[in-house]
Protein backbone atom coordinates (compact mmCIF):
# COMPACT_ATOMS: atom_id res chain seq x y z
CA UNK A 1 122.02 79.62 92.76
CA UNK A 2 118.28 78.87 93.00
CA UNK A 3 116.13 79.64 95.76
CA UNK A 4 113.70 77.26 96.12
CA UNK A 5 110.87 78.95 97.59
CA UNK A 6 107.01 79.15 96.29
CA UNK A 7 106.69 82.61 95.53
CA UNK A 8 108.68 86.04 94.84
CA UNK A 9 107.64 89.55 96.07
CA UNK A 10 107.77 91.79 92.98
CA UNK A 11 106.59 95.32 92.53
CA UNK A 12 103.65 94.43 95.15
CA UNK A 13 102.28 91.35 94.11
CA UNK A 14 103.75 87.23 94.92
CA UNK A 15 104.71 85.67 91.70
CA UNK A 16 104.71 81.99 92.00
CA UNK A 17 107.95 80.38 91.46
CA UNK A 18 111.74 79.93 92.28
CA UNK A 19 113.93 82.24 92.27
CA UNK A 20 117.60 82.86 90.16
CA UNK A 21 120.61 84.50 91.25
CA UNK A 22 123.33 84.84 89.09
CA UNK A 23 126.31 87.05 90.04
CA UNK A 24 125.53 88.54 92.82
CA UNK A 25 122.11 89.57 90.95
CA UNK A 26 118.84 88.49 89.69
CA UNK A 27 118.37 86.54 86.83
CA UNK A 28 114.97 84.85 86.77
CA UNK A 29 111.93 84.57 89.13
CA UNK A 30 108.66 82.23 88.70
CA UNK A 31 110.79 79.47 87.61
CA UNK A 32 108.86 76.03 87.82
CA UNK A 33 110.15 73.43 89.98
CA UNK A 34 109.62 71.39 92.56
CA UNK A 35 106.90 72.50 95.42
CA UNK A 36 109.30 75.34 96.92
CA UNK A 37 108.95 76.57 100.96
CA UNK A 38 108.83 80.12 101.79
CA UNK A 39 108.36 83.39 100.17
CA UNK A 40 111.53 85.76 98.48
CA UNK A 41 111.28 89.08 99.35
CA UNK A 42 113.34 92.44 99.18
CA UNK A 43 115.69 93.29 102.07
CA UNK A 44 114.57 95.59 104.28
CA UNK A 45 115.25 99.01 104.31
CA UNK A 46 115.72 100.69 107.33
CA UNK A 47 115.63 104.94 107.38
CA UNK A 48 115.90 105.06 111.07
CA UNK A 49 118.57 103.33 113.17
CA UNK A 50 120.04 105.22 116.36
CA UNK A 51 121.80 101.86 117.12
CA UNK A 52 121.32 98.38 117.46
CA UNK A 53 123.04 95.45 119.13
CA UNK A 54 124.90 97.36 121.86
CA UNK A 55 125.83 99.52 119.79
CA UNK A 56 124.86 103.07 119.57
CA UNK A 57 125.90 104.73 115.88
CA UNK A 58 126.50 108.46 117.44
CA UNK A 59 129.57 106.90 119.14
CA UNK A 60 130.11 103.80 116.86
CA UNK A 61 133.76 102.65 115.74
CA UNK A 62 134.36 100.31 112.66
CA UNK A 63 134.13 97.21 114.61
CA UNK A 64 130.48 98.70 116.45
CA UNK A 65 129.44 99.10 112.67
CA UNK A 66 130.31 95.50 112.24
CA UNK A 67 128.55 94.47 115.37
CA UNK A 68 125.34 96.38 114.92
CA UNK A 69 125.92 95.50 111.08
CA UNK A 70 125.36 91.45 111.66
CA UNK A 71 122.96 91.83 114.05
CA UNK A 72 120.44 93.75 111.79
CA UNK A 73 120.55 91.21 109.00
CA UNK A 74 119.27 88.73 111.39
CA UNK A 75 116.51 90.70 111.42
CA UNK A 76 116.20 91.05 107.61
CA UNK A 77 117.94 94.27 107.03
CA UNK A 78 119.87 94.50 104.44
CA UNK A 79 120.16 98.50 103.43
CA UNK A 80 119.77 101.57 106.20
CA UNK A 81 120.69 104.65 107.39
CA UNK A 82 122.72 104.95 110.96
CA UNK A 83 120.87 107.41 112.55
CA UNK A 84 122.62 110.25 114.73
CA UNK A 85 120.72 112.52 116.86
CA UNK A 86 121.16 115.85 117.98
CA UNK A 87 124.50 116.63 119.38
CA UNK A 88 127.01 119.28 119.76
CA UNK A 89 128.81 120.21 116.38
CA UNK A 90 132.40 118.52 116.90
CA UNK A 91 130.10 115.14 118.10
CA UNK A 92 128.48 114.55 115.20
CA UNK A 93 131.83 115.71 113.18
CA UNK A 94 133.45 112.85 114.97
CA UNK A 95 130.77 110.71 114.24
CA UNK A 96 130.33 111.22 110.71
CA UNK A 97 134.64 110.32 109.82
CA UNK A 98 133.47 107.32 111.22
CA UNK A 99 130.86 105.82 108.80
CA UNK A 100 132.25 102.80 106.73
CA UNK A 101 132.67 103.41 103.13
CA UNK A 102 132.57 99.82 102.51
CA UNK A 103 130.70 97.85 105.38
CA UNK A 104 130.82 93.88 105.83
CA UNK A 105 127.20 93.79 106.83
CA UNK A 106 124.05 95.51 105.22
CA UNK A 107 124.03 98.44 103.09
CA UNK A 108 125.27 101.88 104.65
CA UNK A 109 123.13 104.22 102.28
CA UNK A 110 124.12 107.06 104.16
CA UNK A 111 123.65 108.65 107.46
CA UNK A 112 120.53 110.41 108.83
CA UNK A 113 121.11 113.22 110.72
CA UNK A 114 118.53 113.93 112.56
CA UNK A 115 118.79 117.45 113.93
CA UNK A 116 119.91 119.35 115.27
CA UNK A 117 117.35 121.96 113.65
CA UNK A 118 114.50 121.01 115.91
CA UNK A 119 111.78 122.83 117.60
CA UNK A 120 112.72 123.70 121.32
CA UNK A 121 109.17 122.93 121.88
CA UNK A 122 109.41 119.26 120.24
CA UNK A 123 112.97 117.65 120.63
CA UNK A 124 111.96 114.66 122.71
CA UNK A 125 114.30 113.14 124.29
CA UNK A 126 117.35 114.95 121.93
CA UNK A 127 119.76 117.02 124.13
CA UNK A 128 118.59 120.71 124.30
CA UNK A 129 122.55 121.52 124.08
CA UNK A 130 122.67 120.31 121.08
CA UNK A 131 119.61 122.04 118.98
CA UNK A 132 120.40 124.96 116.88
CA UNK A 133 118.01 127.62 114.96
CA UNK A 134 119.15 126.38 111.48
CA UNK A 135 122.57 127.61 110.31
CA UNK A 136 123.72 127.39 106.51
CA UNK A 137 127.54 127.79 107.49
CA UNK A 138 126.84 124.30 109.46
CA UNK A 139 124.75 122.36 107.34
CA UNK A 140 127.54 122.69 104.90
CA UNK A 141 130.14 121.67 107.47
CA UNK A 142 128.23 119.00 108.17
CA UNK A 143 127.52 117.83 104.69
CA UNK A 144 131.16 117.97 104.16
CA UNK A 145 132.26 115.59 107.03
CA UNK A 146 130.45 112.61 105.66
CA UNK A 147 127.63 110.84 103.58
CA UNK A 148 124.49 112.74 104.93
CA UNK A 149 121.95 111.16 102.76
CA UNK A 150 118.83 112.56 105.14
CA UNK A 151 118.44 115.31 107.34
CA UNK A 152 115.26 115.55 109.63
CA UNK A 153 114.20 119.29 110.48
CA UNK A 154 111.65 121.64 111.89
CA UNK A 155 110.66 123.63 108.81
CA UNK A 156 108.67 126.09 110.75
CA UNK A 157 112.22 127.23 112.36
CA UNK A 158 113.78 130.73 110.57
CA UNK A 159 115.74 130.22 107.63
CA UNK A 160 114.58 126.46 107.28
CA UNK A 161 113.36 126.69 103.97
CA UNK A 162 116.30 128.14 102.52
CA UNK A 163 118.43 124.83 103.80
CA UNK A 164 115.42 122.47 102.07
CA UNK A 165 116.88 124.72 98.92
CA UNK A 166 120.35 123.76 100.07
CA UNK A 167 119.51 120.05 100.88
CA UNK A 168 117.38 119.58 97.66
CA UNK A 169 120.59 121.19 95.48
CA UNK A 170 122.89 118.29 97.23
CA UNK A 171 120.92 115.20 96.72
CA UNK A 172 119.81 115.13 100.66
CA UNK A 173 116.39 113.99 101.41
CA UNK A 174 114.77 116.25 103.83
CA UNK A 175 112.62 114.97 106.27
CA UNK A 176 110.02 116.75 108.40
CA UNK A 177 109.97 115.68 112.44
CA UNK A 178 110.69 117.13 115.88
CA UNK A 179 108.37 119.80 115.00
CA UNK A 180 105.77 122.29 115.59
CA UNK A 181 104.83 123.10 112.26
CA UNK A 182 101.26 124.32 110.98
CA UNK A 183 99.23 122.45 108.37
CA UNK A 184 100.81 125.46 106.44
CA UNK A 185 104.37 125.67 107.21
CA UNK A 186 104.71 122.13 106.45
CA UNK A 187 102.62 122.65 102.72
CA UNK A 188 105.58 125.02 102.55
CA UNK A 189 107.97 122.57 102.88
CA UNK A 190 106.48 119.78 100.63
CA UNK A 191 106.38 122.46 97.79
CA UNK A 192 109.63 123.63 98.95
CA UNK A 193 111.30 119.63 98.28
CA UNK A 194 110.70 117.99 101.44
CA UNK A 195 109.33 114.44 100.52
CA UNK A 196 108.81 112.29 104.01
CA UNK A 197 107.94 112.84 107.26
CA UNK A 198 109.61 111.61 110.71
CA UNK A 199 108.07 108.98 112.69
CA UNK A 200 104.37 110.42 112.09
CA UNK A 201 102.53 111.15 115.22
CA UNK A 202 105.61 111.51 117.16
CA UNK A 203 107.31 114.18 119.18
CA UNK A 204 105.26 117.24 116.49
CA UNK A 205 102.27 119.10 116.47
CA UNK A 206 99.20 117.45 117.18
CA UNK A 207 96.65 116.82 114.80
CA UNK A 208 93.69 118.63 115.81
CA UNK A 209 90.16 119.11 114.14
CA UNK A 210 90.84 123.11 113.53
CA UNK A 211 94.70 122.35 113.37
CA UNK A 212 95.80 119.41 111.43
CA UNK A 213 99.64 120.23 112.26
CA UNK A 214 102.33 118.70 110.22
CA UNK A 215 100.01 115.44 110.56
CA UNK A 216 97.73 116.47 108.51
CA UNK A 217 99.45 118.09 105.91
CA UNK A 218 101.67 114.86 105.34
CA UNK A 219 98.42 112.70 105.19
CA UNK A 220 96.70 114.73 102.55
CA UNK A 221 99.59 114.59 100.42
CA UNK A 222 99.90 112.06 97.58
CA UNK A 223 103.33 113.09 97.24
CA UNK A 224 104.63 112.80 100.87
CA UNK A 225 105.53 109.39 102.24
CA UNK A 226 104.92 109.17 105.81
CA UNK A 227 107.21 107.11 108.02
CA UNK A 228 105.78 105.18 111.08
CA UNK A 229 107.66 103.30 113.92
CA UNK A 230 104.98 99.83 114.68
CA UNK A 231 106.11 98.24 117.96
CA UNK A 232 103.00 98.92 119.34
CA UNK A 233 104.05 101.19 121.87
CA UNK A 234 105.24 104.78 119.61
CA UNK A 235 100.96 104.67 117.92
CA UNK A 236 97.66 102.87 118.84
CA UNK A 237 96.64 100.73 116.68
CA UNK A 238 93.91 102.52 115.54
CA UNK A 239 95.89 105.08 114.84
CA UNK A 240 98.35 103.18 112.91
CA UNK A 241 95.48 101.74 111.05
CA UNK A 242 94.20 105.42 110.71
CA UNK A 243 97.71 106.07 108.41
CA UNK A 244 97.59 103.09 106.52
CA UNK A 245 94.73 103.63 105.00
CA UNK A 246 94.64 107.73 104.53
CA UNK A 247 98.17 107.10 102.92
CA UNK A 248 97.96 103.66 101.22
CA UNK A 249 101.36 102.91 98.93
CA UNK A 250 103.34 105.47 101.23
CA UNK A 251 103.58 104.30 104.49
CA UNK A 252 107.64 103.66 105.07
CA UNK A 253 108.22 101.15 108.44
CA UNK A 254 111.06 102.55 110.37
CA UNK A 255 112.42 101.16 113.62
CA UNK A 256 113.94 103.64 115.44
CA UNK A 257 115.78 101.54 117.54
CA UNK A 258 118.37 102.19 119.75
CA UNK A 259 121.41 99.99 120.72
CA UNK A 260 119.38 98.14 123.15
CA UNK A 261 117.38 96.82 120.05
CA UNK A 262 118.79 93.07 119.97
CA UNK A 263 121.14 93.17 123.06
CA UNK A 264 121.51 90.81 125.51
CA UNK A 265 121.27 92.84 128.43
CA UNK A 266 123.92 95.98 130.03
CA UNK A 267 123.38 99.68 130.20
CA UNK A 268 122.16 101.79 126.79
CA UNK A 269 122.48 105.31 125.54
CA UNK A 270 121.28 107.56 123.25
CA UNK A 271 124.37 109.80 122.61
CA UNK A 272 124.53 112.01 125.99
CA UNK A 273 121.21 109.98 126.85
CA UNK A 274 120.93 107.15 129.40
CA UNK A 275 118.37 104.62 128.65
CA UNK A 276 116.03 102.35 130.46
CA UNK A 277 113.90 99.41 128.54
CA UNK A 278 110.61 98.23 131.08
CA UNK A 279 108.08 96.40 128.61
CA UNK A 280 109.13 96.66 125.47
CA UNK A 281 109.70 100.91 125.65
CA UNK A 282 112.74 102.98 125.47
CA UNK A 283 112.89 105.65 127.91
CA UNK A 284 114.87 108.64 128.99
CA UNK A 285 115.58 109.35 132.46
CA UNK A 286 112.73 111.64 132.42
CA UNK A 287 110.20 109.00 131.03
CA UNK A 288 110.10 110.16 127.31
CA UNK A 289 110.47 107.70 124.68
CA UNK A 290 113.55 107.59 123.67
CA UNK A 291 113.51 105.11 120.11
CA UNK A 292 112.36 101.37 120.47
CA UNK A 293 113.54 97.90 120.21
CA UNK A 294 111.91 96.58 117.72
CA UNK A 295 113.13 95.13 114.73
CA UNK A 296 111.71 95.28 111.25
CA UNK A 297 110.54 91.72 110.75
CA UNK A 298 108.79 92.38 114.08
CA UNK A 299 107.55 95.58 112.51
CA UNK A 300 106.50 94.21 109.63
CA UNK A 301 104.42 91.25 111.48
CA UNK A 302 102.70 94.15 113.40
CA UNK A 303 101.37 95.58 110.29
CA UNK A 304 100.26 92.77 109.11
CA UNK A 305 98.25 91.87 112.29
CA UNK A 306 96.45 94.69 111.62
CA UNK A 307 94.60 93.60 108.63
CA UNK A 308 97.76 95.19 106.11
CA UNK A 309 97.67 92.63 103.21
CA UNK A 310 101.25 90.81 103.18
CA UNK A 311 102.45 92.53 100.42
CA UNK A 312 101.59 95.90 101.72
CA UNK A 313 103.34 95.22 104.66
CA UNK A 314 106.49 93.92 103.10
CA UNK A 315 106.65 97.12 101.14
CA UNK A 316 106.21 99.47 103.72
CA UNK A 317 109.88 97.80 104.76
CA UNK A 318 111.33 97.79 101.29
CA UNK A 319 110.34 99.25 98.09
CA UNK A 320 108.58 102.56 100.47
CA UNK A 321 111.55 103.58 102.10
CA UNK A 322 113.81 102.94 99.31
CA UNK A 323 111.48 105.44 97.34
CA UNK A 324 112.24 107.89 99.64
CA UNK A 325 115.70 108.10 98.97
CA UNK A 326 114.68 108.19 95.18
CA UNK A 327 116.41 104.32 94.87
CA UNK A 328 115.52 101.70 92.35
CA UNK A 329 118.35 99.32 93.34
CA UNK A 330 117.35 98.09 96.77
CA UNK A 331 113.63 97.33 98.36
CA UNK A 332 112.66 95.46 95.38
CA UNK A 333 113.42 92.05 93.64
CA UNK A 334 113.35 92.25 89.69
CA UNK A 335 115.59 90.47 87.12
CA UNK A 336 119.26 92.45 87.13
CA UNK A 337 118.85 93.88 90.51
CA UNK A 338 121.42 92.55 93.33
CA UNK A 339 119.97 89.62 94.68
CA UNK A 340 119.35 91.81 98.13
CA UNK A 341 116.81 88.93 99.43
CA UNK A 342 115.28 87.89 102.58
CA UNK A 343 113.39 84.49 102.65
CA UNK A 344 110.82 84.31 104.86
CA UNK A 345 108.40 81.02 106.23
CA UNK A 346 104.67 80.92 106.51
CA UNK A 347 104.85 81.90 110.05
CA UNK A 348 106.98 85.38 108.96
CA UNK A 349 110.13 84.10 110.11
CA UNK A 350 113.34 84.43 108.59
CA UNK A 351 114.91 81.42 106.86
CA UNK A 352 117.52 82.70 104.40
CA UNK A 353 119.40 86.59 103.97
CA UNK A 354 121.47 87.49 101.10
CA UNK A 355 123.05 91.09 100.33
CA UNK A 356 124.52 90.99 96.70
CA UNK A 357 123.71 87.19 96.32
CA UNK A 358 126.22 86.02 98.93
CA UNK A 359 124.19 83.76 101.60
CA UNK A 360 124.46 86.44 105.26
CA UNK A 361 121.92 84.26 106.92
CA UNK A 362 120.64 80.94 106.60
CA UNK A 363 118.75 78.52 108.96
């Protein structure tokens, strides 16, 4: 199969030229050829999905996975993590048996669990019932139910250093978020093995002249990719600006979203929590933001509105938050890679998806 667009996305920069696929892989890009249309770029990876489609992941059967599943490569992702958020113990149990080992739609890379070792102080709109002071007998518990490949905690919490040891050991990225931390108890953490941060900005520690917070630890860190949820509505633009460029080459797009991302209308939750959509934001019952619905093409546009050059933007939803996860596989395109491949037009719209080589979306 050749793709007959004008350029590739590889490691950062547009090659001109077709592309290959051979296999389920790739086998060539810049091939000469006729005057191709459109640009081949990685699949997206998504760290951050609560739900999509209708379909919230916390209570999510095989066929939801499906559902959700075909509804997010529409949008160009092709690799995530379902995202669970802080629940009572036998919930997330439940939740985690039911995780396809072998999914029909984009790549399951694991689950994120974020929580439930959260700040009281910064849980958002996660059930208080549901937070616990961290607890190795039930990290392991949980790590044993299913494929946990990233945990978000509060690493200013007692004993939450001793689980980034624990995490670290198993392969688990840890993730800093719903926190209160210091500038210093999250340096802690980074030396400790944490590598990312959770939706920057959001529901932790302010960042203050005299007290940077979490924020401005992660910022200062050449070794800590920050993750960042663009609809608009979660930063300011300045402020999204602001991250770009104090972190430029680790900026990771997530969406957050929730199952009312890509639904056609009904009543959404958030586990336990009921949620209302008015102008583009996800709310709890109590008015916090509760996720978004906003996919990561949509994400990626945003960026790019922004003054993010095209490629930057493209790999803040691909080769970024596949780094994260330490993965060489997926987010990029290079020859012997699966041909994980979104096409995209001139006006950023989506023409073409493949996972593996085999055609998920086409116009």
């Amino acid at each position: 199969m050749k793709l007959d667009v004008s350029a590739a996305l590889v490691d950062g920069r547009l090659v001109p030229g077709r592309v290959e696929v051979v296999d389920g892989r790739i086998a060539a890009y810049g091939l000469t050829g006729a005057n191709g249309n459109g640009i081949a770029v990685p699949g997206f990876v998504d760290l951050q999905v609560n739900g999509f489609a209708g379909v919230d992941f916390l209570e999510a059967d095989a066929a939801g996975y499906e559902t959700a599943g075909e509804a997010l490569l529409e949008t160009g992702v092709t690799s995530f993590l379902p995202t669970f958020i802080t629940a009572p113990e036998e919930a997330l149990l439940a939740a985690l048996a039911e995780v396809p080992l072998s999914p029909t739609g984009p790549r399951i890379l694991g689950v994120h669990l974020e929580g439930p070792f959260l700040a009281k102080r910064r849980l958002g709109t996660h059930p208080p019932a549901g937070r616990r002071d961290p607890d190795g007998a039930l990290l392991l518990r949980l790590l044993e139910a299913g494929p946990v490949r990233m945990m978000t905690l509060a690493p200013e919490l007692p004993g939450a250093l001793d689980l980034i040891d624990v995490l670290a050991a198993k392969g688990v990225v840890v993730s800093c978020g719903h926190s209160d931390a210091t500038a210093e108890q999250a340096q802690a953490a980074f030396d400790r093995g944490a590598r990312t941060v959770t939706h920057l900005f959001n529901a932790m520690r302010p960042l203050s002249h005299r007290d940077p917070g979490i924020v401005g630890a992660a910022l200062t860190r050449d070794d800590v990719i920050v993750q960042i949820i663009v609809d608009g509505i979660h930063l300011a633009p300045a402020t999204t600006s602001l991250v770009r460029r104090a972190a430029a080459g680790r900026v990771a797009l997530v969406t957050d979203a929730v199952a009312a991302a890509s639904a056609r209308g009904g009543s959404f939750s958030l586990g336990s929590v009921e949620l209302s959509v008015q102008d583009g934001a996800v709310r709890s019952p109590a008015g916090m933001l509760a996720g978004s619905v906003v996919t990561m093409i949509e994400a990626v546009r945003n960026l790019h509105a922004l003054g993010v050059p095209l490629e930057q933007a493209l790999d803040a939803a691909s080769a970024v938050p596949a780094r994260v996860l330490g993965l060489e596989t997926v987010g990029r395109l290079d020859v012997g890679l699966p041909a994980d491949v979104v096409v995209i037009d001139d006006n950023l719209e989506i023409e073409t998806v493949l996972v593996g080589g085999e055609a998920r979306v086409a116009a």
